[in-house]
N, C-alpha and C. Protein backbone atom coordinates (compact mmCIF):
# COMPACT_ATOMS: atom_id res chain seq x y z
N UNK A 1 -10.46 -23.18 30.87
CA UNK A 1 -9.46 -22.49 30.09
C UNK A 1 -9.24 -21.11 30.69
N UNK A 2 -8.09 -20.73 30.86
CA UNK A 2 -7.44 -19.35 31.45
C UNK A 2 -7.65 -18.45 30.10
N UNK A 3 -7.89 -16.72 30.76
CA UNK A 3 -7.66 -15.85 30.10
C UNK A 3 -9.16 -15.27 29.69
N UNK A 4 -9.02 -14.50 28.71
CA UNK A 4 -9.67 -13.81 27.82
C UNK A 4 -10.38 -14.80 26.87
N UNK A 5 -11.81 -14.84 26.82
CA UNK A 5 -12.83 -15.11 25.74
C UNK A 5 -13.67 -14.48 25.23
N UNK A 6 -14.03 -14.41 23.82
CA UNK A 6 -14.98 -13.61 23.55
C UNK A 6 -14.61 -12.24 23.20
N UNK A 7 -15.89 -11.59 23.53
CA UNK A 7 -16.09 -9.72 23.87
C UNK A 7 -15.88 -9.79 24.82
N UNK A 8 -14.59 -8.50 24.89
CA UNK A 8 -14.09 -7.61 26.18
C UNK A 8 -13.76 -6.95 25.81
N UNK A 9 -13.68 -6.19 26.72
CA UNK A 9 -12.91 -4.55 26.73
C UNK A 9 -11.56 -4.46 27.44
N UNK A 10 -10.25 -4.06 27.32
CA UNK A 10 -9.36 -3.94 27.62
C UNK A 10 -9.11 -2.04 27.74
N UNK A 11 -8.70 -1.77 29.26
CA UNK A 11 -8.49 -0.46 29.01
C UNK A 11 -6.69 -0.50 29.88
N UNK A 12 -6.05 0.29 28.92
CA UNK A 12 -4.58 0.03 29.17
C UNK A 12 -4.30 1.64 30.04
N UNK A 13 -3.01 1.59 31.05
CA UNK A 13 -2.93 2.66 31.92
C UNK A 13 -1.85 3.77 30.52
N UNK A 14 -1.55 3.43 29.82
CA UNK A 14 -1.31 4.22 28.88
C UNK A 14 -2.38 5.32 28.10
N UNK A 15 -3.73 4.90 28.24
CA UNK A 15 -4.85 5.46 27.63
C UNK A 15 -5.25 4.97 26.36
N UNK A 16 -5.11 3.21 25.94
CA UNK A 16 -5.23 2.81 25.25
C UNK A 16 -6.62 1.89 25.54
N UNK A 17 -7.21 1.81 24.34
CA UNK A 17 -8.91 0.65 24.70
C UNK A 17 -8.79 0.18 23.94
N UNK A 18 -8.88 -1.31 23.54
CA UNK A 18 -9.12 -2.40 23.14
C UNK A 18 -10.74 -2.66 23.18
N UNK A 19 -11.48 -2.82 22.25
CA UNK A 19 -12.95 -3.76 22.59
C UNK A 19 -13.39 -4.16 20.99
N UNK A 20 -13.18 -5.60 21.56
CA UNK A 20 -13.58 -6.46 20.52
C UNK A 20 -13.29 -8.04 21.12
N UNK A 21 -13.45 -8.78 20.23
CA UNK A 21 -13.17 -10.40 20.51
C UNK A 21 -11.87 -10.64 20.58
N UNK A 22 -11.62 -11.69 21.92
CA UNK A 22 -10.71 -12.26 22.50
C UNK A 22 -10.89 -13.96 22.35
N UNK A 23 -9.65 -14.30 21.93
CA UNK A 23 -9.30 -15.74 22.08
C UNK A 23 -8.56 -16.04 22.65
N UNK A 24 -8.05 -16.81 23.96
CA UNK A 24 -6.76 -17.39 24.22
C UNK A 24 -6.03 -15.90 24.74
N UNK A 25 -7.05 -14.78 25.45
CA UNK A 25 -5.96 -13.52 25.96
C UNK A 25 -5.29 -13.15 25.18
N UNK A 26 -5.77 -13.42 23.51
CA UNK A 26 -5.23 -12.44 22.24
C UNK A 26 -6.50 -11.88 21.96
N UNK A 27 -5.99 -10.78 21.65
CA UNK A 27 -7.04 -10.00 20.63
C UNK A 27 -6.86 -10.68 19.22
N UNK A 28 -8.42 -11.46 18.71
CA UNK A 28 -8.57 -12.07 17.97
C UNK A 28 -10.08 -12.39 17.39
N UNK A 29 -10.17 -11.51 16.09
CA UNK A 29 -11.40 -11.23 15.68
C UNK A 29 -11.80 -10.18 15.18
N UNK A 30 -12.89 -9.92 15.36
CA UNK A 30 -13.13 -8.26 15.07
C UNK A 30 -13.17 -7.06 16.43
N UNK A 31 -12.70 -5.95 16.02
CA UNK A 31 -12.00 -5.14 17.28
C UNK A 31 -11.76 -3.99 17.34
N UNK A 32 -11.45 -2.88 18.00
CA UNK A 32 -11.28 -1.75 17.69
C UNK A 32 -10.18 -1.48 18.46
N UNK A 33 -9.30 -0.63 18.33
CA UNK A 33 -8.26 0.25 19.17
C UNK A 33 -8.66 1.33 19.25
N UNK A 34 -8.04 2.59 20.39
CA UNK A 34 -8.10 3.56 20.55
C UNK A 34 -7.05 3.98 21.05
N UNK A 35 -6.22 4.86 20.52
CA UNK A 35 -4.62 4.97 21.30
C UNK A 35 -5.04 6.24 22.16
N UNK A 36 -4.01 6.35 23.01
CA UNK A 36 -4.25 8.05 24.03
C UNK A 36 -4.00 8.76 23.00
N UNK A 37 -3.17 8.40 21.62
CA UNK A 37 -2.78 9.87 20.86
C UNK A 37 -3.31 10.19 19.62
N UNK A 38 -4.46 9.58 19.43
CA UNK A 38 -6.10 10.03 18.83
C UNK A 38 -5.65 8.92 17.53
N UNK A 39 -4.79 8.05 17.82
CA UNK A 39 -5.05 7.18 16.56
C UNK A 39 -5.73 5.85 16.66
N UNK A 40 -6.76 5.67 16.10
CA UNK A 40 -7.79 4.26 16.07
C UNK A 40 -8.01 3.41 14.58
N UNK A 41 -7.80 2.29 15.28
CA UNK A 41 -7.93 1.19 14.44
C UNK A 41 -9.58 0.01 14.60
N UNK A 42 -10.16 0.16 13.58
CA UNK A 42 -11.12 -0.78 13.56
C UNK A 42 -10.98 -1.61 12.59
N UNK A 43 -11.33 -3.21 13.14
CA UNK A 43 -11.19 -4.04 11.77
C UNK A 43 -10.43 -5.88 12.57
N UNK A 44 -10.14 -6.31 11.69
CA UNK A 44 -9.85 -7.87 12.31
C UNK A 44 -8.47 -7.63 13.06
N UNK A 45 -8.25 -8.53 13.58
CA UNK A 45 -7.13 -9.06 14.64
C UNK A 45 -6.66 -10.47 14.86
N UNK A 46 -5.71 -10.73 14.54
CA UNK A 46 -5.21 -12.00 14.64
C UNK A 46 -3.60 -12.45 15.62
N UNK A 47 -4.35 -13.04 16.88
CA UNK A 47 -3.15 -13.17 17.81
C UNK A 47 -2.58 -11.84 18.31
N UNK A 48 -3.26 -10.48 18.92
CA UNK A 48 -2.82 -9.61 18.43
C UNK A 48 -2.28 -8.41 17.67
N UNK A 49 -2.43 -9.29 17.15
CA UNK A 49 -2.10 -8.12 15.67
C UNK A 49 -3.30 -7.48 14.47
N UNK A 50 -2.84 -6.82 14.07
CA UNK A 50 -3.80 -6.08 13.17
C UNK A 50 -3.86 -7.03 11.69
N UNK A 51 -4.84 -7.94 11.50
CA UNK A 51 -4.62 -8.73 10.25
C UNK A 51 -5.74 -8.87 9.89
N UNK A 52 -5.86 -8.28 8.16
CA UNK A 52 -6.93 -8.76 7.74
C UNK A 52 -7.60 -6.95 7.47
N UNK A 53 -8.73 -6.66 6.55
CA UNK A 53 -9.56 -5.44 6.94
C UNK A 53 -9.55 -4.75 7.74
N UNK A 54 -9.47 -3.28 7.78
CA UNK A 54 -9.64 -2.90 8.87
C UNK A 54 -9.61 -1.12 7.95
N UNK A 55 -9.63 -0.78 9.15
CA UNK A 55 -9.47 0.99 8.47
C UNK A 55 -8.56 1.55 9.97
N UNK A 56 -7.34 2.51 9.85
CA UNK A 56 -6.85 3.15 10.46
C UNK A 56 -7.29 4.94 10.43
N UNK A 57 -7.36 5.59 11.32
CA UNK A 57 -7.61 6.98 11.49
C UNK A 57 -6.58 7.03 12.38
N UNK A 58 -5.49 8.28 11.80
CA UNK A 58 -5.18 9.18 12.35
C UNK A 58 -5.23 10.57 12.72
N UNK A 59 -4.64 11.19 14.21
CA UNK A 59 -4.60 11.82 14.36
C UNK A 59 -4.56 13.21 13.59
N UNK A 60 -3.58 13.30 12.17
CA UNK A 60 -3.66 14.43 11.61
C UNK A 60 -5.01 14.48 10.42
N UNK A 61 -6.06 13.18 11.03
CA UNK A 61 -7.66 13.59 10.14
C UNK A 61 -6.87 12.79 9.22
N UNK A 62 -6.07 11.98 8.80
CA UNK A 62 -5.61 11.15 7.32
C UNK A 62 -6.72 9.47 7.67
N UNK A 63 -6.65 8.75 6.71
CA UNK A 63 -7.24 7.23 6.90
C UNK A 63 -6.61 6.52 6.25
N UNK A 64 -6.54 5.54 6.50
CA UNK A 64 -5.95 4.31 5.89
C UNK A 64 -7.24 2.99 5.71
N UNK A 65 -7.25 2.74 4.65
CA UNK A 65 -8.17 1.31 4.70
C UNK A 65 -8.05 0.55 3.36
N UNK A 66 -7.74 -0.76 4.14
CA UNK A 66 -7.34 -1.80 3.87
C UNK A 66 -7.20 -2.94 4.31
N UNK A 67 -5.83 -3.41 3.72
CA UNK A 67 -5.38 -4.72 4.19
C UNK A 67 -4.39 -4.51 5.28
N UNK A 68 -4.16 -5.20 6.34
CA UNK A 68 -2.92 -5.23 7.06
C UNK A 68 -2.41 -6.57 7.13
N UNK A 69 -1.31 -6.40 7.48
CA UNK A 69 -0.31 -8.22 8.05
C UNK A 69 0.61 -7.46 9.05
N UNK A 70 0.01 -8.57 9.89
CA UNK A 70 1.40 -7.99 11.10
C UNK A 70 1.35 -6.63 11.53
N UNK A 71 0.65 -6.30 11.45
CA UNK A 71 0.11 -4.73 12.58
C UNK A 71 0.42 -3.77 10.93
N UNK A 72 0.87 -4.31 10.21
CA UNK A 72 1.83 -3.15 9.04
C UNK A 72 0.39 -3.14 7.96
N UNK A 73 0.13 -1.64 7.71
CA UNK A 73 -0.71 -1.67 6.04
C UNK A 73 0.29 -2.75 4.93
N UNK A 74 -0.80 -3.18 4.34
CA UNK A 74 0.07 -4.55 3.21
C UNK A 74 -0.47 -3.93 1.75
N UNK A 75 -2.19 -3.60 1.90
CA UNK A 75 -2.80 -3.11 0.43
C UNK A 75 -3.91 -2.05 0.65
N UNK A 76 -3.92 -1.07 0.32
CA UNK A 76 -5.30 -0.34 0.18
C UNK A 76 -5.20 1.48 0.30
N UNK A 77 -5.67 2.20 0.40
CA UNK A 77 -5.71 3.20 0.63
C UNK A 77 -5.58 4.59 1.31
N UNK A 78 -4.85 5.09 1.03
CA UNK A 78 -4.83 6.18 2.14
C UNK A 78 -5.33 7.62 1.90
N UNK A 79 -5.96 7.86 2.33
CA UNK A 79 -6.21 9.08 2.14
C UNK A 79 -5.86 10.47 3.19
N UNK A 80 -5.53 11.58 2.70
CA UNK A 80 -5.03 12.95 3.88
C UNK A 80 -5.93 13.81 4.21
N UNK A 81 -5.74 14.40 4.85
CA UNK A 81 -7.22 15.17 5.42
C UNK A 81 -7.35 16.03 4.03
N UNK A 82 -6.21 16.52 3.16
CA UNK A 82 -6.67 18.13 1.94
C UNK A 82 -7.25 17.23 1.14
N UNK A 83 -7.68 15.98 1.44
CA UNK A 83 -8.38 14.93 -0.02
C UNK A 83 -7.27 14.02 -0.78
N UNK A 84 -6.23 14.45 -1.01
CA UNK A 84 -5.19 13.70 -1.53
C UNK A 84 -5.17 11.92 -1.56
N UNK A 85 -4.75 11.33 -2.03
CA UNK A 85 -4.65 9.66 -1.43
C UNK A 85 -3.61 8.95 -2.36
N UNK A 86 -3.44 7.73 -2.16
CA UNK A 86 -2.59 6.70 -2.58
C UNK A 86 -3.25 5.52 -1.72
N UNK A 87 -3.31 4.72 -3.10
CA UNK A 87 -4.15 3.02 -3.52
C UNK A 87 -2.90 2.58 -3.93
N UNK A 88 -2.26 1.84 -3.04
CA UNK A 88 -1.53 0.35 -3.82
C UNK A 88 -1.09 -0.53 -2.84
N UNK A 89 0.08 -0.87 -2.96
CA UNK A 89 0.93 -1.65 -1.95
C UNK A 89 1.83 -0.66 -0.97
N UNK A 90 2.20 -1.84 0.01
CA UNK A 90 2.77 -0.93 0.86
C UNK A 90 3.76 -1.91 1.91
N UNK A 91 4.71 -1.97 2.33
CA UNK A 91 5.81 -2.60 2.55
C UNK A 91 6.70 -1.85 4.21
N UNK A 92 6.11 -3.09 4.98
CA UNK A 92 6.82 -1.97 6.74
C UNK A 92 6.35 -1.02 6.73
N UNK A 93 5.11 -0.73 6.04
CA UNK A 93 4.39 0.69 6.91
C UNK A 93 5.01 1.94 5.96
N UNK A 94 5.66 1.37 4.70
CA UNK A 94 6.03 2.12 3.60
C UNK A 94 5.18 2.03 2.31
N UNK A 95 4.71 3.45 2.08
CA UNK A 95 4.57 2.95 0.35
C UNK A 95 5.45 2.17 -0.57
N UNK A 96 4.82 0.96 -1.12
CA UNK A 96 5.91 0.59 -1.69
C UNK A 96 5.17 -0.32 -3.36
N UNK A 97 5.88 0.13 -4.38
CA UNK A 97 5.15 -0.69 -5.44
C UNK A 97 4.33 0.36 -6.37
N UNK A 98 4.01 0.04 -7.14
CA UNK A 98 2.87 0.16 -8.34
C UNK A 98 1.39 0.80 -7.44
N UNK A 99 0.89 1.95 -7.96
CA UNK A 99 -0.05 2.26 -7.07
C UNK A 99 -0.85 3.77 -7.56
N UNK A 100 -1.90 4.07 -7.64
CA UNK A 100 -2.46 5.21 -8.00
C UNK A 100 -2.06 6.57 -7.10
N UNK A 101 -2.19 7.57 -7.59
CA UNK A 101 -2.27 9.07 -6.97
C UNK A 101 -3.53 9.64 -7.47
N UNK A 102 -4.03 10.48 -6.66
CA UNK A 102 -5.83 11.35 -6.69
C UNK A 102 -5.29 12.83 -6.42
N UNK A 103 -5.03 13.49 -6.59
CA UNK A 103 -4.65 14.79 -6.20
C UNK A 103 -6.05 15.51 -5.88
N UNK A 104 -7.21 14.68 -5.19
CA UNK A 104 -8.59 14.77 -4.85
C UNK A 104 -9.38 15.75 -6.04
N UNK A 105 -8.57 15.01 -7.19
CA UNK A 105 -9.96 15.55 -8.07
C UNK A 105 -10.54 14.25 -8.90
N UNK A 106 -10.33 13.21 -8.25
CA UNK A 106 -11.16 12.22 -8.64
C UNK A 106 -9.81 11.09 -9.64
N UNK A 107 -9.19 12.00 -10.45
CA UNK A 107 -7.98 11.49 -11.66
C UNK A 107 -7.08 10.33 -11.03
N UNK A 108 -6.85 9.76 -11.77
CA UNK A 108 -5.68 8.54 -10.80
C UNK A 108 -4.58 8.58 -11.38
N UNK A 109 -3.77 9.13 -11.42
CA UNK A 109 -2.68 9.32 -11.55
C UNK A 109 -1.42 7.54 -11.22
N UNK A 110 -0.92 7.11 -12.36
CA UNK A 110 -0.36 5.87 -11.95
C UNK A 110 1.07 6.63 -11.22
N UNK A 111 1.74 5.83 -10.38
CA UNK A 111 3.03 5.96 -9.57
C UNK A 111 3.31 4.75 -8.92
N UNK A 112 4.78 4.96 -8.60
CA UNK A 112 5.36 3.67 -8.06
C UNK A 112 6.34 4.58 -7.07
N UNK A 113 6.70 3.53 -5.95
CA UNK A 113 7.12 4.08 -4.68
C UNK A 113 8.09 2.74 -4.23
N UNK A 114 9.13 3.37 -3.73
CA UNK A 114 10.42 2.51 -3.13
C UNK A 114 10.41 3.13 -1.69
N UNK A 115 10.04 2.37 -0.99
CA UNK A 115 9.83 2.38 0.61
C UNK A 115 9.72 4.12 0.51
N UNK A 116 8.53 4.76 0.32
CA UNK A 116 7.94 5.69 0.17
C UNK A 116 8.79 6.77 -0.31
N UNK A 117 9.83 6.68 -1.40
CA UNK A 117 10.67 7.46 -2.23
C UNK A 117 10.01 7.11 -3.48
N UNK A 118 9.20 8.51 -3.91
CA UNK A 118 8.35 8.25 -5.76
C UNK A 118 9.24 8.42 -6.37
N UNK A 119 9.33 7.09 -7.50
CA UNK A 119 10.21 6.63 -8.58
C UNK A 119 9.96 7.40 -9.96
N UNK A 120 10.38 8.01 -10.30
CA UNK A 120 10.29 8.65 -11.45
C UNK A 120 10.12 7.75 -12.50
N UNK A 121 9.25 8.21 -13.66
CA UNK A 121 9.28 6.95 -14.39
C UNK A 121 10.33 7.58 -15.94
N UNK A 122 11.03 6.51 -16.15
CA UNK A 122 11.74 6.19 -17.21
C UNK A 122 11.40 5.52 -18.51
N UNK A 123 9.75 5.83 -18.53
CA UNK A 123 9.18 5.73 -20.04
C UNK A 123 9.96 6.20 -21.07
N UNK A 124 9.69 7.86 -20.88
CA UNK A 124 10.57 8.59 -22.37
C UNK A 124 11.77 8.39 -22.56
N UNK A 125 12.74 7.68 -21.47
CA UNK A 125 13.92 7.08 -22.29
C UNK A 125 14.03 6.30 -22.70
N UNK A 126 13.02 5.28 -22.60
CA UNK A 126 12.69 3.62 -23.19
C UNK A 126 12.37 3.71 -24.53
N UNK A 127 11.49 5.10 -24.79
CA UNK A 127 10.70 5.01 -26.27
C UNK A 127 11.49 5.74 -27.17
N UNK A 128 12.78 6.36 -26.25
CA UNK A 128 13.86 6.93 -27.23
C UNK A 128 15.11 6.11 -27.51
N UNK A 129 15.00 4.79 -26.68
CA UNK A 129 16.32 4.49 -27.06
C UNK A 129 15.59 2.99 -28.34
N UNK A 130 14.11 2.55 -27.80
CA UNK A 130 13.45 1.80 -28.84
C UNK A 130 13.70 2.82 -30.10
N UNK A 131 13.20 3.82 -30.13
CA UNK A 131 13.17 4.61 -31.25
C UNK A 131 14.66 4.10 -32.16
N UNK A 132 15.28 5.21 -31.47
CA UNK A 132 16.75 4.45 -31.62
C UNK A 132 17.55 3.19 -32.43
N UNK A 133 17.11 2.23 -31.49
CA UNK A 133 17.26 0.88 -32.57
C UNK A 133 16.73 0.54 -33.44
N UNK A 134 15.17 1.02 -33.36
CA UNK A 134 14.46 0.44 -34.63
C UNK A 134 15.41 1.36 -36.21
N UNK A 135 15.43 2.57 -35.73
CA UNK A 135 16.26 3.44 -36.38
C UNK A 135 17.43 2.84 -37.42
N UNK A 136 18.31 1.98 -36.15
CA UNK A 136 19.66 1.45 -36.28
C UNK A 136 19.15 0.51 -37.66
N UNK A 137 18.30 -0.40 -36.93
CA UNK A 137 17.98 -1.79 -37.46
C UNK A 137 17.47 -1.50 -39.41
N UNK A 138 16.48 -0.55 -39.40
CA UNK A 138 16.10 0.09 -40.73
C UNK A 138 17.22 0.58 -41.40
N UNK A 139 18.40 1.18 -40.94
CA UNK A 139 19.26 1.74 -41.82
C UNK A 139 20.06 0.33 -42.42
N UNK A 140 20.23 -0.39 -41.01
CA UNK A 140 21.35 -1.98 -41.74
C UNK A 140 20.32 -2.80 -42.64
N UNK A 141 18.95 -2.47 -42.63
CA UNK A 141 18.61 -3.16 -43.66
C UNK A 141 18.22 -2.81 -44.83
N UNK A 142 18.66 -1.89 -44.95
CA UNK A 142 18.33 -0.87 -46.40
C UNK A 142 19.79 -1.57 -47.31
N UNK A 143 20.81 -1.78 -46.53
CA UNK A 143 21.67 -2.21 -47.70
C UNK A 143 21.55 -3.68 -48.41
N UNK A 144 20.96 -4.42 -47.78
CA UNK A 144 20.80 -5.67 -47.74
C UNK A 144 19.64 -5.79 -48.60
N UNK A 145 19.10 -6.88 -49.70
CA UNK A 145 18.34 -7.45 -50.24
C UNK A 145 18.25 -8.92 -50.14
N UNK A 146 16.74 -9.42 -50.23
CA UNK A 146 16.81 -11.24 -50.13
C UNK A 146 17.59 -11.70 -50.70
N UNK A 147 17.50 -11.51 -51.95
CA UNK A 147 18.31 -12.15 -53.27
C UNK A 147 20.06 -12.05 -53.15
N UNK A 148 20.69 -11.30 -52.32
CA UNK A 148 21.82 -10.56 -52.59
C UNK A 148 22.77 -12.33 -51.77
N UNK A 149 23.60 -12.38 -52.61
CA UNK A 149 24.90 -13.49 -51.98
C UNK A 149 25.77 -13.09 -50.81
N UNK A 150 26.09 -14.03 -50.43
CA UNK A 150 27.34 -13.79 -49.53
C UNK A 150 28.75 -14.40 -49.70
N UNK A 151 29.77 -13.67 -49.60
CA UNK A 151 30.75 -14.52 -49.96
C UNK A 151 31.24 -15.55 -48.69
């Protein structure tokens, strides 16, 4: 069989290292990256790609760890170098979805994110316009009794 098996090391003229398990001249398994521009990835690999566990470090001291699909974060955590983070989903390498905020004092703050635009939440107009109807609904039935006919 041609190619890559096993453990190897791959060093790319870009300043990139690869070392971890190879199948079939894919990176496939468990593995590490090292880019020339201080960002590294440790964690599984499938065909290439980043799939499965893993933890990302970047360059500006931030982490990521989680889930990936397809080279893209899919679920898990990020954290920034001032402590800050965000736990949830995440969509093309976007926050995306239902997901906590830490403003690194431990608190989790719930939030939701549209390809990393935070969605404001529209609770207090929900519980004012419920308010509202129940409102409506109590006044139309104040005129009304069981007993009362209809013509």
């Amino acid at each position: 069989m041609h190619g890559r098996n096993g453990h190897g090391k791959l060093t790319c003229v870009n300043g990139d290292v690869y070392d971890g398990q190879w199948d079939g001249n894919a990176k496939h398994g468990k593995g590490s990256m090292k880019h020339g521009d201080g960002t590294r990835y440790e964690g599984e690999w499938q065909d290439n790609h980043k799939e499965g566990l893993g933890i990302e470090h970047y360059k500006d001291k931030s982490k990521f760890v989680g889930i990936f699909k397809m080279d893209e974060k899919s679920k898990g955590k990020l954290t920034q170098a001032d402590g800050t983070s965000f736990e949830g989903t995440w969509y093309l390498g976007y926050k995306h979805g239902a997901g906590f905020f830490d403003a690194g004092d431990g608190k989790k703050e719930p939030v939701e994110y549209d390809l990393d635009r935070k969605v404001e939440p529209e609770e207090e107009e929900e519980v004012i316009l419920a308010e509202e109807e129940e409102e409506e609904e109590e006044e139309e039935a104040e005129g009304y009794s069981d007993d009362q006919e209809f013509e």
